[in-house]
C-alpha atoms as a PDB file:
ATOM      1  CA  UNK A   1       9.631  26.071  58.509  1.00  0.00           C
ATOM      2  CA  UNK A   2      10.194  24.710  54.910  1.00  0.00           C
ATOM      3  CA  UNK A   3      13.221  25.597  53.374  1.00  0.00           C
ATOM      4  CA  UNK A   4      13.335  26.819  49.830  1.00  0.00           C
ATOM      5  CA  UNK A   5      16.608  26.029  47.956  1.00  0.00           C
ATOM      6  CA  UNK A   6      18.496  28.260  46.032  1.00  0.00           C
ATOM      7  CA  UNK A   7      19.046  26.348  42.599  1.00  0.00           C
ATOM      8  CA  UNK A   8      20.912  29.597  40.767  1.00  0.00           C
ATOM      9  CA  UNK A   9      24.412  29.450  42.952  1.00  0.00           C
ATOM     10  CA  UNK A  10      26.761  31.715  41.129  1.00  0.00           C
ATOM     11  CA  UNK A  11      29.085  28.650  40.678  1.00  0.00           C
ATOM     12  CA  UNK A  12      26.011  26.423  39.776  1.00  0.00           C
ATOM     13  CA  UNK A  13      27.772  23.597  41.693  1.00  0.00           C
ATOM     14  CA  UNK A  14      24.442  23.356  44.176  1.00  0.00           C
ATOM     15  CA  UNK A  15      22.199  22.925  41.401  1.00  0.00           C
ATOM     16  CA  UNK A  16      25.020  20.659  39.681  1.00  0.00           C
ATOM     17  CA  UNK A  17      25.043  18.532  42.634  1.00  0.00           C
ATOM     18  CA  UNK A  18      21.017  18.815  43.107  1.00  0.00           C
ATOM     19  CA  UNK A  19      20.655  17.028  39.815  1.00  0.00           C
ATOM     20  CA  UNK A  20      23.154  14.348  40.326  1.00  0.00           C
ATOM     21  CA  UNK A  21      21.759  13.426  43.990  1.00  0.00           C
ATOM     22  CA  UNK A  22      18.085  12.860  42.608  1.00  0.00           C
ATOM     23  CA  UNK A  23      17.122  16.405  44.175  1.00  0.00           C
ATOM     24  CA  UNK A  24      16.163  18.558  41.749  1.00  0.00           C
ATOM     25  CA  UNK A  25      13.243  16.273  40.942  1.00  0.00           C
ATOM     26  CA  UNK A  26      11.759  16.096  44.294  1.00  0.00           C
ATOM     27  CA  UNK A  27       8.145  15.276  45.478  1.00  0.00           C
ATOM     28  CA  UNK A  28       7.830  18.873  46.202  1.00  0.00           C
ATOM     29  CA  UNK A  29       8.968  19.529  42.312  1.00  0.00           C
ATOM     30  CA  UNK A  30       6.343  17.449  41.202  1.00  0.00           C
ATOM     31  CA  UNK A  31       3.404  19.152  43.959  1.00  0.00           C
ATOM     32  CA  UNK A  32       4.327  22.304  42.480  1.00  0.00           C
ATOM     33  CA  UNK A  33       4.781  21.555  39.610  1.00  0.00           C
ATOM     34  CA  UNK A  34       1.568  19.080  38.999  1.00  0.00           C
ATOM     35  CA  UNK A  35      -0.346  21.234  36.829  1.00  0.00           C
ATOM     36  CA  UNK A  36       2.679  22.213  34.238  1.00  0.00           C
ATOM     37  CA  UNK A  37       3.180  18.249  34.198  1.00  0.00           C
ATOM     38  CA  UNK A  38      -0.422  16.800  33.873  1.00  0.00           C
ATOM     39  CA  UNK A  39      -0.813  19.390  30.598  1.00  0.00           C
ATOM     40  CA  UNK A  40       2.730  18.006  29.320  1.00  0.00           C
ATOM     41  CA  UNK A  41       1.040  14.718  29.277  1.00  0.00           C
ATOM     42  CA  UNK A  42      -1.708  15.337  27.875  1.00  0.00           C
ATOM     43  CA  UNK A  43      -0.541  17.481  25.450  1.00  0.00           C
ATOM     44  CA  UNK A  44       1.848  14.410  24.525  1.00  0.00           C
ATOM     45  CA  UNK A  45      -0.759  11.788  24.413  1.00  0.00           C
ATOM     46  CA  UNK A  46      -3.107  14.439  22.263  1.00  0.00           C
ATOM     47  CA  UNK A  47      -0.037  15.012  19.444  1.00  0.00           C
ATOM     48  CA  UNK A  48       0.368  10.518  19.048  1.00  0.00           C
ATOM     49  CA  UNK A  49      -3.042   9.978  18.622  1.00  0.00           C
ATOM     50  CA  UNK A  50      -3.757  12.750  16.097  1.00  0.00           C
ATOM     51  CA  UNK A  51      -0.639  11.510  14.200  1.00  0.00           C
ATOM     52  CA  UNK A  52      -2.296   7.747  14.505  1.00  0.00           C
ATOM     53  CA  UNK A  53      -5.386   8.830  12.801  1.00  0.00           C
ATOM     54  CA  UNK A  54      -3.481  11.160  10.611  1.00  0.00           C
ATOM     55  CA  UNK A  55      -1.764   7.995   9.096  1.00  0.00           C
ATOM     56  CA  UNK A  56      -4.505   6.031   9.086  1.00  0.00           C
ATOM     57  CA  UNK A  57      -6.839   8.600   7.430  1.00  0.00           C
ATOM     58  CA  UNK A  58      -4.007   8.671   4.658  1.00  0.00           C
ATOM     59  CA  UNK A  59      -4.054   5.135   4.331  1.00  0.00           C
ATOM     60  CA  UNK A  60      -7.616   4.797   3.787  1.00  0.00           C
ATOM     61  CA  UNK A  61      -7.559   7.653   1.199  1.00  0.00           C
ATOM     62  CA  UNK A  62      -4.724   6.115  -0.659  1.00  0.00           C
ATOM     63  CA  UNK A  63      -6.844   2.739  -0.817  1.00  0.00           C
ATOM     64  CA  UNK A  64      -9.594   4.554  -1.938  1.00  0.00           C
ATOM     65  CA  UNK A  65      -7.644   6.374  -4.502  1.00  0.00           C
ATOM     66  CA  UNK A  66      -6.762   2.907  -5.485  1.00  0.00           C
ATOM     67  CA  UNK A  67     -10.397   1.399  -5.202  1.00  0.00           C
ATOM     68  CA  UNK A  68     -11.365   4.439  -7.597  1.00  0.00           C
ATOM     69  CA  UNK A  69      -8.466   4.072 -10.546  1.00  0.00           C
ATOM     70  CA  UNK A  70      -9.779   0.396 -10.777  1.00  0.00           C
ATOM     71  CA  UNK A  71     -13.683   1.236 -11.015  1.00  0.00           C
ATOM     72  CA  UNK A  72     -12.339   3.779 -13.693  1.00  0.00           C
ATOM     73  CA  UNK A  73     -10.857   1.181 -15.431  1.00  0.00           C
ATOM     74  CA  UNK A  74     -13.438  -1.254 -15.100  1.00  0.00           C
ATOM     75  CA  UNK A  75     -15.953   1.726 -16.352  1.00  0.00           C
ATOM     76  CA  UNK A  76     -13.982   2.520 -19.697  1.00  0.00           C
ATOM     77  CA  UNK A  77     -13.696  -1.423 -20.612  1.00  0.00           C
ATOM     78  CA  UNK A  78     -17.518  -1.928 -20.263  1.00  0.00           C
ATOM     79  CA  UNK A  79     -18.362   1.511 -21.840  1.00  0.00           C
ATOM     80  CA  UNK A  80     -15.763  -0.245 -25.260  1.00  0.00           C
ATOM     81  CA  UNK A  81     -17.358  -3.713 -24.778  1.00  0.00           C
ATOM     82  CA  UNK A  82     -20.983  -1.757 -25.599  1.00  0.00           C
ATOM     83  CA  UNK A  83     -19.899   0.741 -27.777  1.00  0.00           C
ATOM     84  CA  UNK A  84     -18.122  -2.401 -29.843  1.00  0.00           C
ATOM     85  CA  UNK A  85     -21.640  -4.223 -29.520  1.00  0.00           C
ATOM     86  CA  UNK A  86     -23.767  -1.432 -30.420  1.00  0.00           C
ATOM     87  CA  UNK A  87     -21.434  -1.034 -33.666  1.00  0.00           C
ATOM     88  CA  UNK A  88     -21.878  -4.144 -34.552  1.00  0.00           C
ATOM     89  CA  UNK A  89     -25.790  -4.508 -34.003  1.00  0.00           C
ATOM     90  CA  UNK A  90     -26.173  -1.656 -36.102  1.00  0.00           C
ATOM     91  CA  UNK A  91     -24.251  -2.966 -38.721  1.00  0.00           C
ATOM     92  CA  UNK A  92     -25.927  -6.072 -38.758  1.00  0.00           C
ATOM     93  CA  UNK A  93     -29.253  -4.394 -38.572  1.00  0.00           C
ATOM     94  CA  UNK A  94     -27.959  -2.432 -41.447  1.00  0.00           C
ATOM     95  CA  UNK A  95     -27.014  -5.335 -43.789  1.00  0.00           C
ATOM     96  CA  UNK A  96     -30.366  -6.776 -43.405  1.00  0.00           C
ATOM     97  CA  UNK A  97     -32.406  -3.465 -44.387  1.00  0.00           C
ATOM     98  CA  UNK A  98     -30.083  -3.435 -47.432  1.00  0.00           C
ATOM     99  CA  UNK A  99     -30.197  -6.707 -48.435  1.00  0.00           C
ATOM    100  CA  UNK A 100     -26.360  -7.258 -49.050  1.00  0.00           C
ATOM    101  CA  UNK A 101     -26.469 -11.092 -48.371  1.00  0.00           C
ATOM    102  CA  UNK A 102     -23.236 -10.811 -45.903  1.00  0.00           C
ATOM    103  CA  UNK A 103     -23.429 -11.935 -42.264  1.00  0.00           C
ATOM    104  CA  UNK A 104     -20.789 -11.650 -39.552  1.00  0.00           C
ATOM    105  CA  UNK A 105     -18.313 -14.413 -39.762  1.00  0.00           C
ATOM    106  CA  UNK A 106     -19.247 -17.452 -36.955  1.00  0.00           C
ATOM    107  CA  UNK A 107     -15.485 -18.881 -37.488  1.00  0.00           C
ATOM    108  CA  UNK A 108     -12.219 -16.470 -36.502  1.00  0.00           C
ATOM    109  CA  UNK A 109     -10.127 -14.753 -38.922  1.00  0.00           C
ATOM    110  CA  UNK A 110      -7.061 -17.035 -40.872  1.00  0.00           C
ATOM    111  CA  UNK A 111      -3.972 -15.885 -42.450  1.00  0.00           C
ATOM    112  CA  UNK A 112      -2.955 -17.234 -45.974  1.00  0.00           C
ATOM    113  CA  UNK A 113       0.450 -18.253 -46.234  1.00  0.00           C
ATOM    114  CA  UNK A 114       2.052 -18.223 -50.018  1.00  0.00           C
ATOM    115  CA  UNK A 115       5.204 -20.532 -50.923  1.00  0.00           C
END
């Protein structure tokens, strides 16, 4: 018949020895043992790969938080440029339905310099 080893000895020097010898981890541990073990692994293999596409889902929002600070930034500067360029229509517009005789300067700005 089979025999079924007692691994509790009350000097634990069987199940010391068990272990050393390669015993305790026997074919028959693993037969009775293949359902415990098969959910182990899989349980394993299901915790890496939702902490791989944790990190990469943290990546891509950190890109995209990225992505969206620029197209702010890009939105603003436009939103000056034709503010500025409405301003400066208007004005012109303005000088003409008044009849002032000033224009907007072609040539930039200079700075006079006394001695």
């Amino acid at each position: 018949m089979s025999e079924k080893r007692n691994y509790t000895s009350s000097t634990g020097k069987k199940a010391g020895k068990d272990i050393i010898q390669g015993r305790f981890f026997s074919l028959d541990f693993f037969k009775r043992n293949a359902v415990y073990i098969v959910a182990l692994v899989i349980m394993a293999l299901a915790y890496i790969a939702n902490k791989f596409v944790c990190q990469s889902s943290m990546e891509e929002v950190i890109s995209l938080k990225t992505e969206l600070a620029n197209a702010q930034t890009d939105l603003v500067n436009a939103s000056a440029r034709y503010n500025s360029m409405i301003r400066e229509s208007e004005m012109t517009k303005l000088m003409h339905e008044k009849h002032i005789g000033l224009r907007a300067p072609l040539d930039p700005p200079y700075e006079l310099k006394s001695k």
